[in-house]
Protein backbone atom coordinates (compact mmCIF):
# COMPACT_ATOMS: atom_id res chain seq x y z
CA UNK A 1 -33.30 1.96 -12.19
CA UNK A 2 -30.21 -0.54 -12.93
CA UNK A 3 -27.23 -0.08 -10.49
CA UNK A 4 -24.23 1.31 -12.17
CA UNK A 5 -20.57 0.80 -10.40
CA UNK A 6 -18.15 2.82 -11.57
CA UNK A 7 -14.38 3.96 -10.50
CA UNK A 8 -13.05 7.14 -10.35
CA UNK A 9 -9.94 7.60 -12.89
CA UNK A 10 -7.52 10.18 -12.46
CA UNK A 11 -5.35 11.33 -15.19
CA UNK A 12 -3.07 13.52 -13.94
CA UNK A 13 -0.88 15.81 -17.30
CA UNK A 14 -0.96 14.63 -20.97
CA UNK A 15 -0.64 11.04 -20.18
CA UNK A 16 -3.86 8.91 -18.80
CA UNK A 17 -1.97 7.00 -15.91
CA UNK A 18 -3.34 5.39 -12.63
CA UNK A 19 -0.57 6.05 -10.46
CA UNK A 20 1.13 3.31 -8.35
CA UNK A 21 1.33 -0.06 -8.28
CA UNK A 22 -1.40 -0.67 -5.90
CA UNK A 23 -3.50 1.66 -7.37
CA UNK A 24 -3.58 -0.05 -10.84
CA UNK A 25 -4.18 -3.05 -9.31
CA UNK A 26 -7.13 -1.87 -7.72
CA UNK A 27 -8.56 -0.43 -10.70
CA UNK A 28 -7.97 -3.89 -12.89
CA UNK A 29 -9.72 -5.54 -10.03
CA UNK A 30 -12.28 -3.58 -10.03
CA UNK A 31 -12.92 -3.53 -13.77
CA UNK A 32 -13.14 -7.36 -13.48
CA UNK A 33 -15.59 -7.04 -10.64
CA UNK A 34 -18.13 -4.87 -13.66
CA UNK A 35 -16.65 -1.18 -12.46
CA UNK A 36 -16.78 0.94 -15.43
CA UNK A 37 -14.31 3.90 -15.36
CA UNK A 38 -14.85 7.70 -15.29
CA UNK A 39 -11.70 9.42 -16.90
CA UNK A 40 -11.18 12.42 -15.41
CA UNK A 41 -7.86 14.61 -16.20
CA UNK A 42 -5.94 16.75 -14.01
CA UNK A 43 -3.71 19.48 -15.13
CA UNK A 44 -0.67 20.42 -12.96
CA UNK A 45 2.11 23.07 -13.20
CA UNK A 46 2.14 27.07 -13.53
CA UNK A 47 -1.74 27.20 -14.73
CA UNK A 48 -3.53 30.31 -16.29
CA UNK A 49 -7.06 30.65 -14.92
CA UNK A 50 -8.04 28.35 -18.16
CA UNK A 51 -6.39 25.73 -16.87
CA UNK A 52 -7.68 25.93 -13.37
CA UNK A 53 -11.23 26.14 -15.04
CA UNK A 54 -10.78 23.15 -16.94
CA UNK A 55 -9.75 21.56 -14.29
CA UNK A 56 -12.90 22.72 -12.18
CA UNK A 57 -15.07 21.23 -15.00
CA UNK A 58 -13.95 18.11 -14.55
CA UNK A 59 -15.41 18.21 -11.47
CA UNK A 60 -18.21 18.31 -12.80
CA UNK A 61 -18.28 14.34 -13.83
CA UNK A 62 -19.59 13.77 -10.05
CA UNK A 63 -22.97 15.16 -11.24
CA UNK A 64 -23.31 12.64 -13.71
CA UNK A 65 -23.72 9.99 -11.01
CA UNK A 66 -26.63 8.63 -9.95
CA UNK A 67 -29.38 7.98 -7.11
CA UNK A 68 -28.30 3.93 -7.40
CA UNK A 69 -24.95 4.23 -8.20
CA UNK A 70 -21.84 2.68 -6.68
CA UNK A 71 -18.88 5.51 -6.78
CA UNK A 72 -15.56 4.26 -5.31
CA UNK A 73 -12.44 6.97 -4.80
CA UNK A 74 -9.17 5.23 -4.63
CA UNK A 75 -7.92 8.15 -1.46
CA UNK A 76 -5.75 10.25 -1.45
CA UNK A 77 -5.53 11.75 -4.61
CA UNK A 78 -2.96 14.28 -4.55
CA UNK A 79 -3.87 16.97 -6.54
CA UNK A 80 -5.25 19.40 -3.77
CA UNK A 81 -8.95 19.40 -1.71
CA UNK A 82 -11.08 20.65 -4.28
CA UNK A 83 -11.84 17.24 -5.73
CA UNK A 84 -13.41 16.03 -2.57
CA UNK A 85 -15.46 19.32 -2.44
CA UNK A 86 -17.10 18.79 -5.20
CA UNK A 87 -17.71 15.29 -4.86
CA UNK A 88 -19.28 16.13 -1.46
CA UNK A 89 -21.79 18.59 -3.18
CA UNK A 90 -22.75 16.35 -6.06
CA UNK A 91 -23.55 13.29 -3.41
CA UNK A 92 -25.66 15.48 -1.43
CA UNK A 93 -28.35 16.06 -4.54
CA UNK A 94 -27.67 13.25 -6.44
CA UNK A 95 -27.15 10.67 -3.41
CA UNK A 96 -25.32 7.87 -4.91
CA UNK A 97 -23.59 5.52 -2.74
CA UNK A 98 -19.36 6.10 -2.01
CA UNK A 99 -17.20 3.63 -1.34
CA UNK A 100 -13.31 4.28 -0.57
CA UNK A 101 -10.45 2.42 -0.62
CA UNK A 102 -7.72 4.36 1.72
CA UNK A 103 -4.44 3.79 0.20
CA UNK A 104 -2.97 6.63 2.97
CA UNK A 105 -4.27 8.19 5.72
CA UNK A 106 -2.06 11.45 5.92
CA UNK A 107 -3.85 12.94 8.50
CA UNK A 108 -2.82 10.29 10.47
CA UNK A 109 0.86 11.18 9.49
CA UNK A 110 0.15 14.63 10.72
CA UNK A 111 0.04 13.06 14.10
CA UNK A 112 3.75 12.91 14.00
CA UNK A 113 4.91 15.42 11.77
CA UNK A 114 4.30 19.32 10.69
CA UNK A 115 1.94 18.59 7.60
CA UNK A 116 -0.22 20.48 5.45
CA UNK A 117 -3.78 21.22 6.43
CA UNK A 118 -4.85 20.08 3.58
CA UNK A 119 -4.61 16.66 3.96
CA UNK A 120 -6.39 17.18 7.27
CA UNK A 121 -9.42 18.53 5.31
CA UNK A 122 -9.60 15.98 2.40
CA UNK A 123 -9.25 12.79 5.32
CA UNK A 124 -12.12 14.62 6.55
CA UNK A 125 -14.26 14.71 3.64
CA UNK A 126 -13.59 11.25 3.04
CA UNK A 127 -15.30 10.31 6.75
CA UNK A 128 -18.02 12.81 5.95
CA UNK A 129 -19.11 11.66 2.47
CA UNK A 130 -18.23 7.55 3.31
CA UNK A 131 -20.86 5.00 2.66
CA UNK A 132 -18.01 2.50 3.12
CA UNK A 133 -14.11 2.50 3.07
CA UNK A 134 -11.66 -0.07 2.72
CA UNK A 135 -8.95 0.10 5.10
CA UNK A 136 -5.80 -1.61 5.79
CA UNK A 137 -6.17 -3.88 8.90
CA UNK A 138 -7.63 -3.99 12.07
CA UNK A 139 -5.11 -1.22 13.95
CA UNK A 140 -6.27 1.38 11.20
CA UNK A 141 -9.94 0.42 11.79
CA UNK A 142 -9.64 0.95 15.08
CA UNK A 143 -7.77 4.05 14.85
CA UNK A 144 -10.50 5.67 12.31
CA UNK A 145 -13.12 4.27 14.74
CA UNK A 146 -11.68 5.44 17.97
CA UNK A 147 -10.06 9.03 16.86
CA UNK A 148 -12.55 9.95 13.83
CA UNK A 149 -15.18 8.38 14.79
CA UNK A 150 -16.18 6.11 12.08
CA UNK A 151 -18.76 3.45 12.43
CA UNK A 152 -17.25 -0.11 12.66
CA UNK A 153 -19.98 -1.14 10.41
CA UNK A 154 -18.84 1.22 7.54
CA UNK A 155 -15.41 -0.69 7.48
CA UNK A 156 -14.24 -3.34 6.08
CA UNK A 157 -10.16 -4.99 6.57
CA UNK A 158 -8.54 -5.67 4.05
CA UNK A 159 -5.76 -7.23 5.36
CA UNK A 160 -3.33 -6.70 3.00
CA UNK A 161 -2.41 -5.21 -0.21
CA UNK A 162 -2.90 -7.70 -3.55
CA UNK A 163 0.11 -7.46 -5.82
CA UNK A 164 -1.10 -8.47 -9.25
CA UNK A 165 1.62 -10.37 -11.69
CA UNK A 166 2.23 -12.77 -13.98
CA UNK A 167 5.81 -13.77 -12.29
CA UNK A 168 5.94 -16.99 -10.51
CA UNK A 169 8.02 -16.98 -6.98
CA UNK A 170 11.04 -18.74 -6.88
CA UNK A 171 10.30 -21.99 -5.21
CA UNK A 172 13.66 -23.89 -4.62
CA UNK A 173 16.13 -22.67 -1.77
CA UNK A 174 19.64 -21.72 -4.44
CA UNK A 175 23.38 -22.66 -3.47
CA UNK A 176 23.18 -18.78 -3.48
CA UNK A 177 20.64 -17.30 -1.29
CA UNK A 178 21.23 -14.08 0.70
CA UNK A 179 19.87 -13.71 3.54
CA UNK A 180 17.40 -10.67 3.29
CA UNK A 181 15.95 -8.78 0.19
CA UNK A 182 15.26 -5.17 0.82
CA UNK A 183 13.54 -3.47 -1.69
CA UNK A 184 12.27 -0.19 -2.02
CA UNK A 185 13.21 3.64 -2.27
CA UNK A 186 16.94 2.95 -1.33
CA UNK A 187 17.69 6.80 -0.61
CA UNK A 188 19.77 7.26 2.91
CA UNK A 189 17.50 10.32 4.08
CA UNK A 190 14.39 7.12 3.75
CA UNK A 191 15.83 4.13 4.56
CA UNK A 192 19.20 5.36 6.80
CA UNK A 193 19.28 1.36 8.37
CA UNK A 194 19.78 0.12 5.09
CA UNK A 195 23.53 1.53 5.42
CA UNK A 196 24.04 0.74 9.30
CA UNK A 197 23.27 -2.70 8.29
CA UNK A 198 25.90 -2.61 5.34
CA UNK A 199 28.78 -1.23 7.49
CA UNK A 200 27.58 -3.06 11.11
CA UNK A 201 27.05 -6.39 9.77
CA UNK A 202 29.00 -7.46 7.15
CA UNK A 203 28.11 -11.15 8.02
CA UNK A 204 24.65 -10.86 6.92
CA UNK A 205 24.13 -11.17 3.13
CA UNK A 206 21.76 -8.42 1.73
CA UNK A 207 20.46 -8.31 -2.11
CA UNK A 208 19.07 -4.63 -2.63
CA UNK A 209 16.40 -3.77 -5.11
CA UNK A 210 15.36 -0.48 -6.08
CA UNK A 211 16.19 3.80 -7.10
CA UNK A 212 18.04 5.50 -5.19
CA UNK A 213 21.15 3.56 -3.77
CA UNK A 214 24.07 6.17 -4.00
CA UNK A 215 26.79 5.59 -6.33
CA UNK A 216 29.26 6.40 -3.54
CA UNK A 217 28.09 2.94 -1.92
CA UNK A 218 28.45 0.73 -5.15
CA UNK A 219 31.95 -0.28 -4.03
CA UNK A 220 31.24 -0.66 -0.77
CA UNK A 221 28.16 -3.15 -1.08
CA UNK A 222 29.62 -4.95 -3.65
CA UNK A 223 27.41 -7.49 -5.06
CA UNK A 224 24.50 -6.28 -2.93
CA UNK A 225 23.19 -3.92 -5.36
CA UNK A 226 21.15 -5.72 -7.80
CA UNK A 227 19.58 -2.64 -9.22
CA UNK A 228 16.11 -1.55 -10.03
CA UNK A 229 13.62 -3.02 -11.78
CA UNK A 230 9.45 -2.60 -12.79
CA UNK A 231 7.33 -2.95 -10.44
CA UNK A 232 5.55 -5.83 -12.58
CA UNK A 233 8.47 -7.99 -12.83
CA UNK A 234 10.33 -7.59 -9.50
CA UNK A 235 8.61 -10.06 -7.79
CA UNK A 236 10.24 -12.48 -10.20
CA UNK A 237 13.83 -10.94 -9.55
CA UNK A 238 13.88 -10.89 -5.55
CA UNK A 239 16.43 -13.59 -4.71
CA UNK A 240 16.68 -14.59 -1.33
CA UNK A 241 15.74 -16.10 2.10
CA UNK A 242 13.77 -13.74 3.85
CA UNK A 243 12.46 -9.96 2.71
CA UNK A 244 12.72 -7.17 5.37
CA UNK A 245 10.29 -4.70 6.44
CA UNK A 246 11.46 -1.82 8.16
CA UNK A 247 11.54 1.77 7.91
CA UNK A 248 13.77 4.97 8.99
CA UNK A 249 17.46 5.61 10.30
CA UNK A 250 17.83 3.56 13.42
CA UNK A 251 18.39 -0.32 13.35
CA UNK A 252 17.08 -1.09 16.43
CA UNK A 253 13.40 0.72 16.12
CA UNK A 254 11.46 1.55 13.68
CA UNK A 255 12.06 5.42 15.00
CA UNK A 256 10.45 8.35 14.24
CA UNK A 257 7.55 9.50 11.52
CA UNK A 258 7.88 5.99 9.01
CA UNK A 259 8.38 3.74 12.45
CA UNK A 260 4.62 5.63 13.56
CA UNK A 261 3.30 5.06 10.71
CA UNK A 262 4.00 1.64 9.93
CA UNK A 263 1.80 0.78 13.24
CA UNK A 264 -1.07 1.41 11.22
CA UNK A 265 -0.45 1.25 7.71
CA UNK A 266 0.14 -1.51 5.30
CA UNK A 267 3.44 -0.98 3.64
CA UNK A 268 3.24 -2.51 -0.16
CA UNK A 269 6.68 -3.84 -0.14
CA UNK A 270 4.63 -6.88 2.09
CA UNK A 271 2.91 -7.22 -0.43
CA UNK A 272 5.96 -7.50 -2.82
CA UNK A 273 7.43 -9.85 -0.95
CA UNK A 274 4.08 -12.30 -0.82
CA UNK A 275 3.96 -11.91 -4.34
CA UNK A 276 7.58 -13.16 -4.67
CA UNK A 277 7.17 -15.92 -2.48
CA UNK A 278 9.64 -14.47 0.48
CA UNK A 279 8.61 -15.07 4.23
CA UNK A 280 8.73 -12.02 5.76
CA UNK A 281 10.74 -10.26 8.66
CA UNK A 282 8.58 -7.40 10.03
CA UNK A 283 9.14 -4.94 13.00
CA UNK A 284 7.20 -6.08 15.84
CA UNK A 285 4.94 -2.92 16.45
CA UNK A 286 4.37 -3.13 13.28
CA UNK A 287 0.38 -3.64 12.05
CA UNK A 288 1.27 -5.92 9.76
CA UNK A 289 3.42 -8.24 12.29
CA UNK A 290 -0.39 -9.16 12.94
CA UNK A 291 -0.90 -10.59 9.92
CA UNK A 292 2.86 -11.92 9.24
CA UNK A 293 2.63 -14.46 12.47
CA UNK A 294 -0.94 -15.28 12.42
CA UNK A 295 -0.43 -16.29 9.09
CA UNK A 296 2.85 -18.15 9.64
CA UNK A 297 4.52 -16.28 7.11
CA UNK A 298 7.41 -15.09 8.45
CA UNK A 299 8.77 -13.56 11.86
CA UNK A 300 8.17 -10.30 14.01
CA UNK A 301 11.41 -8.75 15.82
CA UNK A 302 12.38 -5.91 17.95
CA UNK A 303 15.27 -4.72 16.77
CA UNK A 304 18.35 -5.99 13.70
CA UNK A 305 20.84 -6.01 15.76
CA UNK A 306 21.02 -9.64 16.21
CA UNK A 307 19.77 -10.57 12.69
CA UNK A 308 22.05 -12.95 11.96
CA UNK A 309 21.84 -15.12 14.87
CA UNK A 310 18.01 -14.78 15.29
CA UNK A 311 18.14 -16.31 11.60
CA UNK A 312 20.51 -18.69 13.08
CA UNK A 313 17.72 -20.15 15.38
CA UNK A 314 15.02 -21.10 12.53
CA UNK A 315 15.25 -24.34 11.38
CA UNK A 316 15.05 -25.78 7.84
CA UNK A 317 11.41 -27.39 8.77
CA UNK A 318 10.75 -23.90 10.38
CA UNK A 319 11.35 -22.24 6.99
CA UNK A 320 9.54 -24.29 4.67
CA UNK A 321 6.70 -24.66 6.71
CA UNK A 322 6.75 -20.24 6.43
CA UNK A 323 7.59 -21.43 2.72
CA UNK A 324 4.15 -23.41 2.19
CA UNK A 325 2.22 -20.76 3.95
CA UNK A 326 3.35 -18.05 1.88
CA UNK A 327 2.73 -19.84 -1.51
CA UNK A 328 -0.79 -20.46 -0.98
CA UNK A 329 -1.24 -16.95 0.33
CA UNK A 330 1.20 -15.23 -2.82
CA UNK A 331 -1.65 -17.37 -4.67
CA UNK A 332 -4.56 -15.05 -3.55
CA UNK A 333 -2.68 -11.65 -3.51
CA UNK A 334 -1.34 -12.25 -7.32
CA UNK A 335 -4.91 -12.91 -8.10
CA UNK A 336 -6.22 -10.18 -6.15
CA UNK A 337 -8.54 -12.16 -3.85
CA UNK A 338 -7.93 -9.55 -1.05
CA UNK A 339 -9.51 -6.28 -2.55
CA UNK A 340 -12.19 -8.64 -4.31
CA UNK A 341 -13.26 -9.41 -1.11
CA UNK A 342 -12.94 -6.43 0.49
CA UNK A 343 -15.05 -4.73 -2.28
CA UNK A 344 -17.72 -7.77 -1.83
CA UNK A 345 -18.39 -7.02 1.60
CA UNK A 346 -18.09 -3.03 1.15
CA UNK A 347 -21.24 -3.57 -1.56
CA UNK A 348 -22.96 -5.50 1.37
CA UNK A 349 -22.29 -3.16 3.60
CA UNK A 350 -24.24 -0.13 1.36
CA UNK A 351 -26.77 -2.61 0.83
CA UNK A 352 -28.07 -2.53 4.20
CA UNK A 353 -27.44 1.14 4.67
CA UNK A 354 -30.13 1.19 1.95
């Protein structure tokens, strides 16, 4: 019987929609790779008991699958547990083969915070049902393989998220470059040390990208705001020397829930900031400082306190030597080499499960 790969497709209302950047990505890679699609709608809201039928039935898609198929779930979906129930019955008669690709691991967020069981449950129908996942770097790997108990084998690193676009990075260094491009959900409650850095350190130039910068803070960031933009075009807006990753209220830690979580996770905004050919300044505890320094993209630091003058210290040859790197690497993730990869070895991975 011929091998079939297909993706699962989530529509989620009256609009058929793939959900965030990354996500989309993954499916257009995918579909270039000879993954087919299975369109599956959810229905949210106040729902009668038709609804919630209808949305039962389309549950019922997992039974199509079959004994040689390849399934992948991009995970989490957020639309409840019952999904991965019933994709956990159909693979035990039909036994197709599952690979996922772990956008979040929220249990792993529960670690740190009061969270819904839920997410508890569907993390662990994921580990139960795996053939293979795809998960964001080595710290994560070890995490599922040390905590949950995953096989090493079953994983594969994908080092970091590919951000798929059409807009070339700025190469040239401007008369008019700040010195760090944040961009992101600009809300105080999320990112607090945007705002510490604003009032603290007036000497450092910041350009600002993204929703939710309060209007209250126009005046006092003058220029800084540049506004928000779609997510396919932003890398070719980003204007400036280095982009920032960093997370929470505090400036000198990444504190608290975001801080824990960005030891293990991959935040996208890196890959943003690849895409738009920025070297990178990551929090040191950080998984991704890993791949930042290895990589000689970019720096790793403790704390932003001293931003400026640690900025101060690279040289010109320093920078465009980070410069080069990240070009040939904004290459790969635009194309999305990463996930092809990563999906490459996942397939060889099932192959000798077989």
């Amino acid at each position: 019987m011929r091998m079939r790969r297909i993706l699962m497709h989530l529509a989620i209302g009256e609009d058929y929609h793939a959900g965030s950047k990354a996500m989309k990505d993954c499916e257009t890679i995918l579909q270039k790779k000879g993954y087919s699609l299975m369109n599956m709608k959810h229905r949210e809201g106040k729902l009668g008991i038709i609804g919630k039928i209808r949305n039962e039935c389309e549950y019922l898609s997992f039974f199509s699958l079959k004994k040689d198929d390849i399934f992948i779930i991009q995970h989490p979906q957020y639309i409840g547990s019952r999904y991965m129930k019933w994709l956990a019955a159909a693979k035990k008669i039909k036994k197709f083969k599952t690979i996922y690709i772990v956008h979040d691991l929220e249990s792993l967020r529960k670690m740190f915070i009061e969270w819904a069981d839920i997410f508890e449950e569907i993390d662990a129908k994921m580990i139960e049902t795996a053939d293979s996942m795809i998960v964001h770097n080595a710290r994560m790997k070890e995490y599922l393989a040390i905590k949950r108990g995953v096989s090493q084998n079953k994983m594969v690193n994908l080092e970091v998220f590919d951000y798929l676009t059409d807009q070339e990075p700025k190469s040239a260094v401007g008369e008019r470059k700040a010195d760090i491009v944040i961009a992101g959900n600009l809300k105080p409650e999320k990112s607090g040390y945007v705002y510490k850095l604003l009032e603290s350190f007036p000497e450092l130039s910041l350009n600002l990208y993204g929703v939710g910068f309060p209007k209250s803070w126009e005046s006092k960031a003058g220029e800084s705001y540049r506004g928000a933009f779609p997510a396919d075009i932003l890398p070719g807006k980003l204007d400036g020397r280095f982009g920032l990753v960093w997370d929470g209220e505090e400036i000198s830690s990444c504190a608290g829930t975001t801080g824990e979580y960005l030891k293990y996770n991959n935040p996208h905004k890196v890959s943003l900031y690849i895409a738009a050919g920025l070297p990178i300044i990551i929090w040191e505890k950080a998984a991704l400082a890993d791949f930042v320094c290895k990589n000689k993209i970019g720096i790793a630091v403790g704390d932003l306190k001293n931003l400026k003058t640690i900025l101060g210290t690279i040289s010109e040859q320093e920078y465009t030597v980070m410069k080069n790197n990240i070009q040939k690497i904004s290459e790969k993730v635009r194309r999305g080499d990463y996930m092809g990869k990563a999906i490459e070895s996942a397939e060889k991975i099932l192959g000798k499960n077989q």
